[in-house]
Each structure stands twice: as structure tokens, then as C-alpha cells.
Protein backbone atom coordinates (compact mmCIF):
# COMPACT_ATOMS: atom_id res chain seq x y z
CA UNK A 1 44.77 3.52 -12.05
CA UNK A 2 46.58 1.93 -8.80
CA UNK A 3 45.72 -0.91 -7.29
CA UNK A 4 43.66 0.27 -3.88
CA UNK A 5 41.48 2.42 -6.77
CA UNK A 6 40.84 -0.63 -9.09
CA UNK A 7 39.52 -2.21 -5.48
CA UNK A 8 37.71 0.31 -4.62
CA UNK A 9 35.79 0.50 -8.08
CA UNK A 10 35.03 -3.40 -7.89
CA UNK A 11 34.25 -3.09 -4.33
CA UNK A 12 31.74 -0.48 -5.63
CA UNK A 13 29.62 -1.28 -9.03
CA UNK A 14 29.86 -4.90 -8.30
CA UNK A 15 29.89 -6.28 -4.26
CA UNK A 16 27.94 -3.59 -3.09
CA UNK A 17 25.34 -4.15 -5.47
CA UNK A 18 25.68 -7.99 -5.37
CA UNK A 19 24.96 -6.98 -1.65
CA UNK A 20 22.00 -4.99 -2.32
CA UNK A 21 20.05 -7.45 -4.22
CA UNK A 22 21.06 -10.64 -2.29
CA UNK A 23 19.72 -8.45 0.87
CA UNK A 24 16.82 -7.34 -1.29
CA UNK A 25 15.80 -11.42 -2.04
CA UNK A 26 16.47 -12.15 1.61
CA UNK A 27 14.03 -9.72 3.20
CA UNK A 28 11.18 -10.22 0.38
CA UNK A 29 11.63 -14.00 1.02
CA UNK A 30 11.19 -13.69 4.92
CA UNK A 31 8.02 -11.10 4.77
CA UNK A 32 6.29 -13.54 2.34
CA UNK A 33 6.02 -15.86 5.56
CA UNK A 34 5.70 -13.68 8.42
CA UNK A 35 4.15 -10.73 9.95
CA UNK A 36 5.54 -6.84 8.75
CA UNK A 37 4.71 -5.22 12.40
CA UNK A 38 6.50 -2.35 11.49
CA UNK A 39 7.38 -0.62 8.80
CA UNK A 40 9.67 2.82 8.11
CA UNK A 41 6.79 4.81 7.61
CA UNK A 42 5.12 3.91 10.99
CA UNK A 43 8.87 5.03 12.41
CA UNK A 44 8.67 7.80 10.57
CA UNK A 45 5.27 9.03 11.66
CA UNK A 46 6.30 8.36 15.13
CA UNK A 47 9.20 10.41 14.86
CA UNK A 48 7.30 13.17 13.44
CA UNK A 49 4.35 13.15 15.65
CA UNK A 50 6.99 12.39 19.13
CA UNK A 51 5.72 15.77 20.75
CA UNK A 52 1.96 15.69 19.92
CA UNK A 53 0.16 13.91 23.38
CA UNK A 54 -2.95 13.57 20.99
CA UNK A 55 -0.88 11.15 18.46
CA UNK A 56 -0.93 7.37 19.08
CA UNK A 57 0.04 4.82 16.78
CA UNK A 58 -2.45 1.82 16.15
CA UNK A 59 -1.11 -1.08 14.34
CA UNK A 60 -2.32 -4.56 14.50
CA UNK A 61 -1.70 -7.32 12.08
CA UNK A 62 -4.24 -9.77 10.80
CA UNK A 63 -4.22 -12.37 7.99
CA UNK A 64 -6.29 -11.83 5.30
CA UNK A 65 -8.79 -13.94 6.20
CA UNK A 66 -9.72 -11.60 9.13
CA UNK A 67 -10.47 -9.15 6.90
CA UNK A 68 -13.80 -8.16 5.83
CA UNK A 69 -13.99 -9.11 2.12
CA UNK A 70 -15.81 -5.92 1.70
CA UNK A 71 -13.44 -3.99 2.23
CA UNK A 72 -11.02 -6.56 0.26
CA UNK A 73 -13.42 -5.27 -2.75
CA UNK A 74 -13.31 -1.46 -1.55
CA UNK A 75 -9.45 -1.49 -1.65
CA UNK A 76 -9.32 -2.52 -5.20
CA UNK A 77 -12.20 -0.72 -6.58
CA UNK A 78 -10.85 2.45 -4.64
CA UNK A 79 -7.19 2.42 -5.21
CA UNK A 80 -6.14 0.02 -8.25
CA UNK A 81 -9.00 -1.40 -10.83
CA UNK A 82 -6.56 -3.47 -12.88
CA UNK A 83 -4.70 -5.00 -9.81
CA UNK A 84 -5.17 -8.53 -11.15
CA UNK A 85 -4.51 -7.63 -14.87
CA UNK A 86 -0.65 -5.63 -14.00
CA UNK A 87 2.06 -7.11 -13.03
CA UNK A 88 3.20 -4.27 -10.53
CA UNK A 89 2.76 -1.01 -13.06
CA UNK A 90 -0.49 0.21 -14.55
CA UNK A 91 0.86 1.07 -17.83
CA UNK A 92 -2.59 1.92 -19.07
CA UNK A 93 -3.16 4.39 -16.12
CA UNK A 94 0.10 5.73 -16.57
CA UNK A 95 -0.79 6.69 -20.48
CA UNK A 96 -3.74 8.28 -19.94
CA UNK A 97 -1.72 10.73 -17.22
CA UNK A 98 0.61 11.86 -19.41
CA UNK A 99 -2.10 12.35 -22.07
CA UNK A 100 -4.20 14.24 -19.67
CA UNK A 101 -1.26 16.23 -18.87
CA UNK A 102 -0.05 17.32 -22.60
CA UNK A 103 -3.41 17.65 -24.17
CA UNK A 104 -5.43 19.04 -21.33
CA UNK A 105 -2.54 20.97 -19.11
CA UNK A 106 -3.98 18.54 -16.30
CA UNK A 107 -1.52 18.39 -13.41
CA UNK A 108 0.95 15.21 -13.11
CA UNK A 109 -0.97 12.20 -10.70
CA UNK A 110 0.29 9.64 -8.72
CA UNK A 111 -0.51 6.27 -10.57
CA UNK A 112 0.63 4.08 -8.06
CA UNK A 113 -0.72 0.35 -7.58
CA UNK A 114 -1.34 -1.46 -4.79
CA UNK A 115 2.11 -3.18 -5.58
CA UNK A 116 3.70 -0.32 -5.99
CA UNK A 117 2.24 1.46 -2.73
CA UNK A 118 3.08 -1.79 -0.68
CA UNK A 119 7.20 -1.63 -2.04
CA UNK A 120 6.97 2.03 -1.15
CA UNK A 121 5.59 1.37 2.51
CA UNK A 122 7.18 -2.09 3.65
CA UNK A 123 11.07 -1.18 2.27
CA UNK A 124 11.71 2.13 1.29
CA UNK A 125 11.32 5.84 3.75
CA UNK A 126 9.05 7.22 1.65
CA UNK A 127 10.72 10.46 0.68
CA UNK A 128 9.44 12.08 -2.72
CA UNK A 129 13.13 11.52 -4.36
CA UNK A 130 14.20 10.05 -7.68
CA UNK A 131 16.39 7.11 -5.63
CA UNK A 132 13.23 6.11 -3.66
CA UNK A 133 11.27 5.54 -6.61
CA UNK A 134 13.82 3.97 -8.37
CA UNK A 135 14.14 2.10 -5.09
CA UNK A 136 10.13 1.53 -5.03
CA UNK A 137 9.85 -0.26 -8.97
CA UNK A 138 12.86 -2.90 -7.85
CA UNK A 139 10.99 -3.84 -4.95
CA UNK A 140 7.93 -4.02 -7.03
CA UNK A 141 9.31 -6.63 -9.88
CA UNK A 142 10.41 -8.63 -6.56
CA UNK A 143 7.28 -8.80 -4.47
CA UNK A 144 5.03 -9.22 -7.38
CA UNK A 145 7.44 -12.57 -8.76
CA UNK A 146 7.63 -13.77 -5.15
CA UNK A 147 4.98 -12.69 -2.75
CA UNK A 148 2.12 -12.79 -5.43
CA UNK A 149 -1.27 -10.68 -5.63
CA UNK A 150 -2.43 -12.65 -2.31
CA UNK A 151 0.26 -11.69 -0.32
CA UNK A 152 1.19 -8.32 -1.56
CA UNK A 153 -2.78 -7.23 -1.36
CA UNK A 154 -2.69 -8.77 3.00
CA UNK A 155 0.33 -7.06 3.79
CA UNK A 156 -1.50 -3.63 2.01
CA UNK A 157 -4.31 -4.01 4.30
CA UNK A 158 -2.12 -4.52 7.37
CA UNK A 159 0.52 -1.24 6.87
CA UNK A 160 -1.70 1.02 4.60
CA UNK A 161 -2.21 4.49 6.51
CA UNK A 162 -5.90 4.91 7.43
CA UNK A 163 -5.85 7.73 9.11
CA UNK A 164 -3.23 9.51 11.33
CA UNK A 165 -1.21 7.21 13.63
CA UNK A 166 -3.74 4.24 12.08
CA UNK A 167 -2.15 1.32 10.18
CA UNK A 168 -4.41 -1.45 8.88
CA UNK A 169 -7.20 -2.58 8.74
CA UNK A 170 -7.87 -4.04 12.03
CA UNK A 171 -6.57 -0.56 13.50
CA UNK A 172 -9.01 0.94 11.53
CA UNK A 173 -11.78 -0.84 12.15
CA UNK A 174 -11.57 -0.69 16.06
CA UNK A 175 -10.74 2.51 15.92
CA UNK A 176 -13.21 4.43 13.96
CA UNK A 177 -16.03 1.41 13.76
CA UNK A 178 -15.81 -0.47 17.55
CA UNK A 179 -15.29 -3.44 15.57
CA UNK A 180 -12.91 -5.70 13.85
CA UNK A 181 -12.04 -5.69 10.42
CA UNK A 182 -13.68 -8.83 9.77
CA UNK A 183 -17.14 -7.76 10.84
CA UNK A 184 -16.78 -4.46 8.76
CA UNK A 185 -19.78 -3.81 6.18
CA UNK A 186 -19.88 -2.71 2.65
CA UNK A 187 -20.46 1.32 3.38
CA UNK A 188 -17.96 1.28 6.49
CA UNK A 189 -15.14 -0.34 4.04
CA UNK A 190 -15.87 2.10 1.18
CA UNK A 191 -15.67 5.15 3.55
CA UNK A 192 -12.13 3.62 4.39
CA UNK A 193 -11.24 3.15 0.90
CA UNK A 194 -12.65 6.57 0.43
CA UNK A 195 -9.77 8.25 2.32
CA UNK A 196 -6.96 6.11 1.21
CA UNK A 197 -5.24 8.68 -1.30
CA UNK A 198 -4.80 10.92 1.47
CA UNK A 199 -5.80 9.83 5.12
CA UNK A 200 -4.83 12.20 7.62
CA UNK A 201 -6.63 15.35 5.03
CA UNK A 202 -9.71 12.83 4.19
CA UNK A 203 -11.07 11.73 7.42
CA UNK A 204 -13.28 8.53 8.63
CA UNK A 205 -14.57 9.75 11.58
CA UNK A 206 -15.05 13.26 9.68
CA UNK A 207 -15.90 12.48 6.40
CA UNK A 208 -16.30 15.27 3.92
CA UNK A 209 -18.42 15.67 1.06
CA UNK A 210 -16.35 14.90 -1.51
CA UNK A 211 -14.93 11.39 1.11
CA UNK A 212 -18.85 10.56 1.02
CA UNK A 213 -19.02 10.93 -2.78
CA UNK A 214 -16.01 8.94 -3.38
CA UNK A 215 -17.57 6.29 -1.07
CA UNK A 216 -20.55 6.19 -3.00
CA UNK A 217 -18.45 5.49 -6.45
CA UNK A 218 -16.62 3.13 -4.55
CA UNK A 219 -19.43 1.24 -3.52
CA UNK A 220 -20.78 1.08 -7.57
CA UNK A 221 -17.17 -0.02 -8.72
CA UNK A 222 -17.61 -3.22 -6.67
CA UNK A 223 -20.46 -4.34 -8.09
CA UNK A 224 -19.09 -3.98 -11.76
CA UNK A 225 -16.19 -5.38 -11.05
CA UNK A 226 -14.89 -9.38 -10.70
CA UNK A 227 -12.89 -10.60 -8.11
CA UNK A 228 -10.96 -13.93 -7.74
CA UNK A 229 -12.19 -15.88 -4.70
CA UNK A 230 -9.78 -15.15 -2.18
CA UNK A 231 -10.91 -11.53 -2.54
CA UNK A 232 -14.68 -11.89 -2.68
CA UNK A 233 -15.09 -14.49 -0.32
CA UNK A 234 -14.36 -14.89 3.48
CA UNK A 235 -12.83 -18.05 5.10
CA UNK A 236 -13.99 -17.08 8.32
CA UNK A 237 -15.74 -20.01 9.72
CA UNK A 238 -19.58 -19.13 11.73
């Protein structure tokens, strides 16, 4: 092997990758402090959407504490039961896919967490390939060591898609409720955690019967369910 090759090859399996996680640590470190305004999906969506007049993207970010805890609750109960027992990956839920799926002939589901769905959304471009969800589990193991389940489940509320060209909560809120995401009730922030598997086909402002069933379930999961206290209660002062 000649010299430049023997370079090259270093260069490769070991700076680049060196790279690649010291960027990684760098940009996990800086969006445990401040704001993610944007993220590649939004980008994407914008691209996509560039020649529709109808399309507007609404984005506005708000600590958690501006945020309704019902809907804190509805997130959870909606999207990922054992948030505060995983440590990124429902193994359980995984398990009881693949079971489904040999014994029953059940199709394959998404499992994702709330972690998981937050990597996905705040670092990666959210293609359905095997190098973005190989991409999507590192950034998992890093923002669930170094943001914790406080940070990972405010910057979920503020870049989740809630509907199309709506990101957050606050978005949400104003946009389908007239108010702000603080001030949102228990049925308004179940409908919105209704539509979260798939918010531009399930619809707030036109909520089908299956979205208003799915609310309803929702709204019983919260109440057998228990919540640490930054979830359940609101810091908002009267």
C-alpha cells in the first residue's frame, strides 16, 4: 500500500469520524442551552411546499413552562407511555412488534420514542434510509446522557409537526385554538396528541373519527398514568 493510500485510509476510519462525533458533542451541548428555531425538516417542508400559496410555516419556540401541562400529559400518553422508564429505545415496544409481526402477519410499526423522534427531527433529514436511522440511535444515546428527559421532551414540543407547515406547540395552539399553548385544555391537547403519528393525514381543525377516538383514549391514558412534576405541573405564575 503507498504512502498517499495509507493517508487516505487514516484520514478516513479515524479523523473523519473523530470529526463526526466531536461535531456531534458540540451541537448536542449548544441545543441543551438554547433555542432549536429551525430544524432540517422545517427546511425540508419548505422546500417541498415552495410553490403552494396556501402553505405557511408556523414555528415559534417556547420553554416548557409555557406549555400547557395538559398537553405535557397528552404527548406522553399519546406517543411514548414508558418515556420516563427508557433510556432512548422502548425495547419492550419493540418486542411486542416483532411478535405481532411473526405470530400474527401484523405489518412492521414505527416504535419510535419521543427521544428517538426528537434525534430524528433536530439532526438528521429525515429520509426513510438505513444511514439515517443509524444516524437517529447515535443521536439518541447523546441527547438522552446530555440533554435529559426535561430537555429532550421541550425541544419535542417546540419542532414536533402538528399539522402541515405547523411546528410546536405554541404554533399549534394559535393556530388551530386562538390561544397559546399555555392556556390549552385537556380535550384541545389530546386532539393534538391525537394527530401526532401522522399530522398533515390526521387533522386538528378536521378531526376524523378515528382522531376523535384516539383523543378520547388519550384523554383516559392520562389519568392512569404518573408523571414527575415538571410534567404535571405548570410554573406559570397567576
Amino acid at each position: 500500500m503507498s504512502g498517499f493510500a495509507k493517508k487516505f485510509l487514516k484520514y478516513l476510519l479515524i479523523r473523519v469520524p473523530l470529526a463526526f462525533v466531536l461535531l456531534s458533542l458540540a451541537l448536542v451541548l449548544l441545543f441543551k442551552f438554547l433555542p432549536v428555531l429551525i430544524t432540517p425538516y422545517m427546511v425540508i417542508d419548505a422546500i417541498e411546499n415552495r410553490g403552494d400559496a396556501d402553505w405557511h410555516l408556523h414555528k415559534t419556540w417556547v420553554p416548557l413552562e409555557r406549555i400547557s401541562p395538559q398537553l405535557r400529559m397528552a404527548v406522553i400518553a399519546g406517543e411514548d407511555q414508558r418515556f420516563f422508564s427508557h433510556r432512548g429505545f422502548d425495547r419492550e415496544e419493540m418486542q411486542k412488534m416483532w411478535k405481532d409481526h411473526r405470530e400474527k402477519g401484523k405489518k412492521i410499526r414505527g416504535c419510535s420514542t419521543i427521544s428517538q423522534q426528537t434525534a430524528k427531527n433536530v439532526f438528521t433529514f429525515c429520509s426513510n434510509t438505513a444511514l439515517r436511522k443509524g444516524l437517529e440511535a447515535w443521536w439518541t444515546l447523546l441527547i438522552e446522557r446530555i440533554w435529559g428527559k426535561e430537555r429532550i421532551l421541550e425541544v419535542y414540543l417546540n419542532v414536533a409537526e402538528m399539522g402541515p407547515g405547523v411546528f410546536g406547540a405554541e404554533a399549534a395552539a394559535r393556530n388551530y385554538f386562538g390561544k397559546a399553548a399555555s392556556a390549552l385544555g385537556r380535550s384541545e391537547a389530546c386532539l393534538i396528541a391525537a394527530c401526532l403519528p401522522n399530522p398533515v393525514v390526521y387533522r386538528v381543525d378536521k378531526p376524523s373519527q378515528y382522531v376523535l377516538k384516539r383523543r378520547s383514549a388519550i384523554s383516559s391514558s392520562i389519568v392512569q398514568l404518573s408523571f414527575p412534576e415538571f410534567v404535571k405541573n405548570s410554573d406559570l405564575k397567576p
